[in-house]
N, C-alpha and C. Protein backbone atom coordinates (compact mmCIF):
# COMPACT_ATOMS: atom_id res chain seq x y z
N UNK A 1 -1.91 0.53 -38.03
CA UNK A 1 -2.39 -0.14 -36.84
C UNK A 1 -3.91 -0.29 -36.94
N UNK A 2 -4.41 -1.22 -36.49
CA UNK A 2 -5.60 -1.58 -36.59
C UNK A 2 -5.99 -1.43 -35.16
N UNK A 3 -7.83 -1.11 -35.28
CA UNK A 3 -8.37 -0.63 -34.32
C UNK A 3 -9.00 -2.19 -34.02
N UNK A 4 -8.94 -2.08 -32.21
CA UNK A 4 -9.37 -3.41 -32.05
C UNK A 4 -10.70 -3.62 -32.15
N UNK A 5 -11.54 -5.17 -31.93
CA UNK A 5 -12.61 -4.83 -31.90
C UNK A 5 -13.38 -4.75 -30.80
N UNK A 6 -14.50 -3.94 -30.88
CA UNK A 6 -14.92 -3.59 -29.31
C UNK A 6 -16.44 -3.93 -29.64
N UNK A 7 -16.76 -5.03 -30.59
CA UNK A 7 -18.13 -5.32 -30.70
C UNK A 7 -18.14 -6.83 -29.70
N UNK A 8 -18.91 -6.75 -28.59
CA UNK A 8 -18.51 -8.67 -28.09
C UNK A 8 -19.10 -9.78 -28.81
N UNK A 9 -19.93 -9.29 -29.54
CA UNK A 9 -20.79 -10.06 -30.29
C UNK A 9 -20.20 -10.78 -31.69
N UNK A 10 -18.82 -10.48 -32.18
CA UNK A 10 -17.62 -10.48 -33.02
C UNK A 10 -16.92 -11.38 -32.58
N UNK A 11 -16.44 -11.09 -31.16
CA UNK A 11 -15.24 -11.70 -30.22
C UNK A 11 -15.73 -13.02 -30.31
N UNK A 12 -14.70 -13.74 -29.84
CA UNK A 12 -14.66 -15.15 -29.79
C UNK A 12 -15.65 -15.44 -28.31
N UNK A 13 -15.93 -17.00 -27.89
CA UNK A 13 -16.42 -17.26 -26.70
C UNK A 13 -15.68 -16.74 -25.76
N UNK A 14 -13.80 -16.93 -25.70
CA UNK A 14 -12.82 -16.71 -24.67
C UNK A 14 -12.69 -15.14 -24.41
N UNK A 15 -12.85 -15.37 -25.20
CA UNK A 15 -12.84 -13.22 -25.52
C UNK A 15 -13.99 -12.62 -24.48
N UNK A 16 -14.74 -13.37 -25.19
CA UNK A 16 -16.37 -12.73 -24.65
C UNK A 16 -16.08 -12.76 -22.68
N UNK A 17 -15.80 -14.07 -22.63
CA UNK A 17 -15.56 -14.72 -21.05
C UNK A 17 -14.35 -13.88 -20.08
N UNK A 18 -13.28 -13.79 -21.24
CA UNK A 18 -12.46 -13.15 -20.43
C UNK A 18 -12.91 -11.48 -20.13
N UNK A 19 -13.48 -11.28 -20.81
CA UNK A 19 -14.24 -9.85 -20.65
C UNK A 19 -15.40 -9.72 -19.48
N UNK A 20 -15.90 -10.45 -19.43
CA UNK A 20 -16.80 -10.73 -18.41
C UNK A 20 -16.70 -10.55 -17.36
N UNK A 21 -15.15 -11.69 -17.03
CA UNK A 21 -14.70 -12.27 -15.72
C UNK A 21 -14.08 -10.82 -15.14
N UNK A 22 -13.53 -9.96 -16.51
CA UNK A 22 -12.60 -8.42 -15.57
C UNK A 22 -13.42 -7.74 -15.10
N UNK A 23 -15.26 -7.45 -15.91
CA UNK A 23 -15.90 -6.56 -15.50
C UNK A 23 -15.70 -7.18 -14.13
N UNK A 24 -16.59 -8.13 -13.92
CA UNK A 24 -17.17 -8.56 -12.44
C UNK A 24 -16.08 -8.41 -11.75
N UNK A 25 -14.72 -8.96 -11.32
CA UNK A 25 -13.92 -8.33 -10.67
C UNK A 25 -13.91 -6.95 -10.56
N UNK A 26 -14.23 -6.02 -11.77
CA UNK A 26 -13.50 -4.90 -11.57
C UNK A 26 -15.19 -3.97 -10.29
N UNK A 27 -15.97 -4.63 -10.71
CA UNK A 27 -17.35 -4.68 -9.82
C UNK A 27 -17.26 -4.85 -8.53
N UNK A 28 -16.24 -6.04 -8.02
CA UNK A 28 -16.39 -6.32 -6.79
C UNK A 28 -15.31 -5.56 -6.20
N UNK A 29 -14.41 -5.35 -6.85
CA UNK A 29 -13.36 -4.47 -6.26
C UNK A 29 -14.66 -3.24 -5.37
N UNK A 30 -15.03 -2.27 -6.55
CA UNK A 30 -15.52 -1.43 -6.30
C UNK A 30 -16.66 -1.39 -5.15
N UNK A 31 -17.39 -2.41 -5.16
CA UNK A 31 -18.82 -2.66 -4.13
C UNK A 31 -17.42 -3.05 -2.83
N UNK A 32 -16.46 -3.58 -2.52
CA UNK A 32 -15.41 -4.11 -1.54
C UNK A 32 -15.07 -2.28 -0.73
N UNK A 33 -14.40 -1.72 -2.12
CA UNK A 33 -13.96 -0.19 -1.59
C UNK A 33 -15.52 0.02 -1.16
N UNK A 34 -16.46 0.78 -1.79
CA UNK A 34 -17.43 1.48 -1.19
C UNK A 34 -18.01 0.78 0.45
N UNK A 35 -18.06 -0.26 0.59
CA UNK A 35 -18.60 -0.87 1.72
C UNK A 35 -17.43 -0.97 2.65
N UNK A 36 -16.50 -0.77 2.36
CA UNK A 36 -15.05 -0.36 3.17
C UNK A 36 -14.58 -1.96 3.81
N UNK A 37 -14.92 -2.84 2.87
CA UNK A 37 -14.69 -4.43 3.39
C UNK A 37 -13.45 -4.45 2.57
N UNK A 38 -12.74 -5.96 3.27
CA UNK A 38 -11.28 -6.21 2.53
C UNK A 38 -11.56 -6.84 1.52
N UNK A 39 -10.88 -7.39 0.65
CA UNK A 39 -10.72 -8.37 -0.18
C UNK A 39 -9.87 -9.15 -0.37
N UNK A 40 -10.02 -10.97 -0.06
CA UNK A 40 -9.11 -11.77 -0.14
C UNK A 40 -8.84 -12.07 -1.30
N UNK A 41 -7.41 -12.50 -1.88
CA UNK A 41 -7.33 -13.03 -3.36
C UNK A 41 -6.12 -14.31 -2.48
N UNK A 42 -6.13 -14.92 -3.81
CA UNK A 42 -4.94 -16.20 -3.80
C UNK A 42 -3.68 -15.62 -4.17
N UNK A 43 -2.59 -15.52 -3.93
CA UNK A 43 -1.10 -14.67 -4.14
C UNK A 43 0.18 -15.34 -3.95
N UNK A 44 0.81 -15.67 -4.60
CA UNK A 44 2.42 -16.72 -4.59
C UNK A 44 1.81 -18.11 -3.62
N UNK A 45 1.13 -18.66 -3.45
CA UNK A 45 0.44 -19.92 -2.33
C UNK A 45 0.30 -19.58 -1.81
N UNK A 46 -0.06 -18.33 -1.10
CA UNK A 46 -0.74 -18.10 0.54
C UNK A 46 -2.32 -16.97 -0.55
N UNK A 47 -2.98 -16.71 0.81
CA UNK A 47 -3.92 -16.08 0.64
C UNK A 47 -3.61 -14.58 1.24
N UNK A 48 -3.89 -13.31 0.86
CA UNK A 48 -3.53 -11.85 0.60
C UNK A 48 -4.84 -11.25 1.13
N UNK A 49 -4.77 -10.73 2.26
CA UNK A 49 -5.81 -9.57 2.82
C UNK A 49 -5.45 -8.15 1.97
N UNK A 50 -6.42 -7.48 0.87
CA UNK A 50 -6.56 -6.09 0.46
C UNK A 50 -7.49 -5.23 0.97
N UNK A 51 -7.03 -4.53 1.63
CA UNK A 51 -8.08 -3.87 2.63
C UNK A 51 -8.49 -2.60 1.47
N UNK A 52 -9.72 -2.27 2.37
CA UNK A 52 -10.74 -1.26 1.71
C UNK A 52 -9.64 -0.04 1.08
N UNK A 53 -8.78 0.71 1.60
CA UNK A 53 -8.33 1.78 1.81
C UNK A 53 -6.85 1.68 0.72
N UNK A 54 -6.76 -0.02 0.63
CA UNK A 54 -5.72 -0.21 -0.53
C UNK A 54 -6.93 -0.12 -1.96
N UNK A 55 -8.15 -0.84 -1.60
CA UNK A 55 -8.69 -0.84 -2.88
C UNK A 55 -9.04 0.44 -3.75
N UNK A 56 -9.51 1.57 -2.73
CA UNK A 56 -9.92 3.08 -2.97
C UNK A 56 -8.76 3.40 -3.28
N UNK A 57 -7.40 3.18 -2.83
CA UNK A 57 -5.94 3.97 -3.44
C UNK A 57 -6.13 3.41 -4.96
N UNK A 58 -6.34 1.94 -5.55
CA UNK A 58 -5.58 1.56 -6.83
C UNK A 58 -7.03 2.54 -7.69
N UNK A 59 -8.14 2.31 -7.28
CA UNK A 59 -9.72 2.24 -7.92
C UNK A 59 -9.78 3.70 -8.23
N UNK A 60 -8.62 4.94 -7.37
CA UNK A 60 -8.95 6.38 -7.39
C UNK A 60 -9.72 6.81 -7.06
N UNK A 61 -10.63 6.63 -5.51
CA UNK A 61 -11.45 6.55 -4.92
C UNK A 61 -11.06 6.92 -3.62
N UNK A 62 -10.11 7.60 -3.06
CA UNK A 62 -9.65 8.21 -1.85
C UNK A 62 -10.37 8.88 -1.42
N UNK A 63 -11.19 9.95 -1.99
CA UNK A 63 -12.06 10.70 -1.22
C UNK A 63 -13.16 10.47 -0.81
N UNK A 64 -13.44 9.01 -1.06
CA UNK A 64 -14.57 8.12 -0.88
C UNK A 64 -14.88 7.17 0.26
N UNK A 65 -13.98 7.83 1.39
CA UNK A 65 -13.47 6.61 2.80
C UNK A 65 -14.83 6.70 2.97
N UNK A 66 -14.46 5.68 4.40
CA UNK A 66 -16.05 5.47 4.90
C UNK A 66 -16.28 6.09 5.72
C-alpha cells in the first residue's frame, strides 16, 4: 500500500481546491459551534437549519456550550 501524498504542492489544482474548500468548511463549522450560531446548508431541495449544539455534538465539542 502506498502512502498518500500529503505534500499540496505535488497535488493536482482539484486536489489542492478540494482541500481547501474542506478546511474552510471544516473552519466555519467550528467558528458556527463556538459562537453558538446555526448553520444553514442546501439538503435533498429544501434548505436544513444545524444548530450550534448539533455542530458541538458532530465537532466533539460538548463541553464547549455557550
Amino acid at each position: 500500500m502506498t502512502k498518500p501524498n500529503t505534500n499540496p504542492v505535488e497535488l493536482s489544482l482539484q486536489e489542492r481546491a478540494d482541500m481547501a474548500m474542506k478546511t474552510a468548511i471544516e473552519k466555519l463549522k467550528i467558528d458556527h459551534a463556538r459562537r453558538g450560531l446555526p448553520l444553514y446548508i442546501w439538503q435533498d431541495g429544501k434548505v436544513v437549519e444545524i444548530s450550534a449544539a448539533q455542530l458541538r455534538a458532530e465537532l466533539g465539542m460538548e463541553d464547549e456550550a455557550r
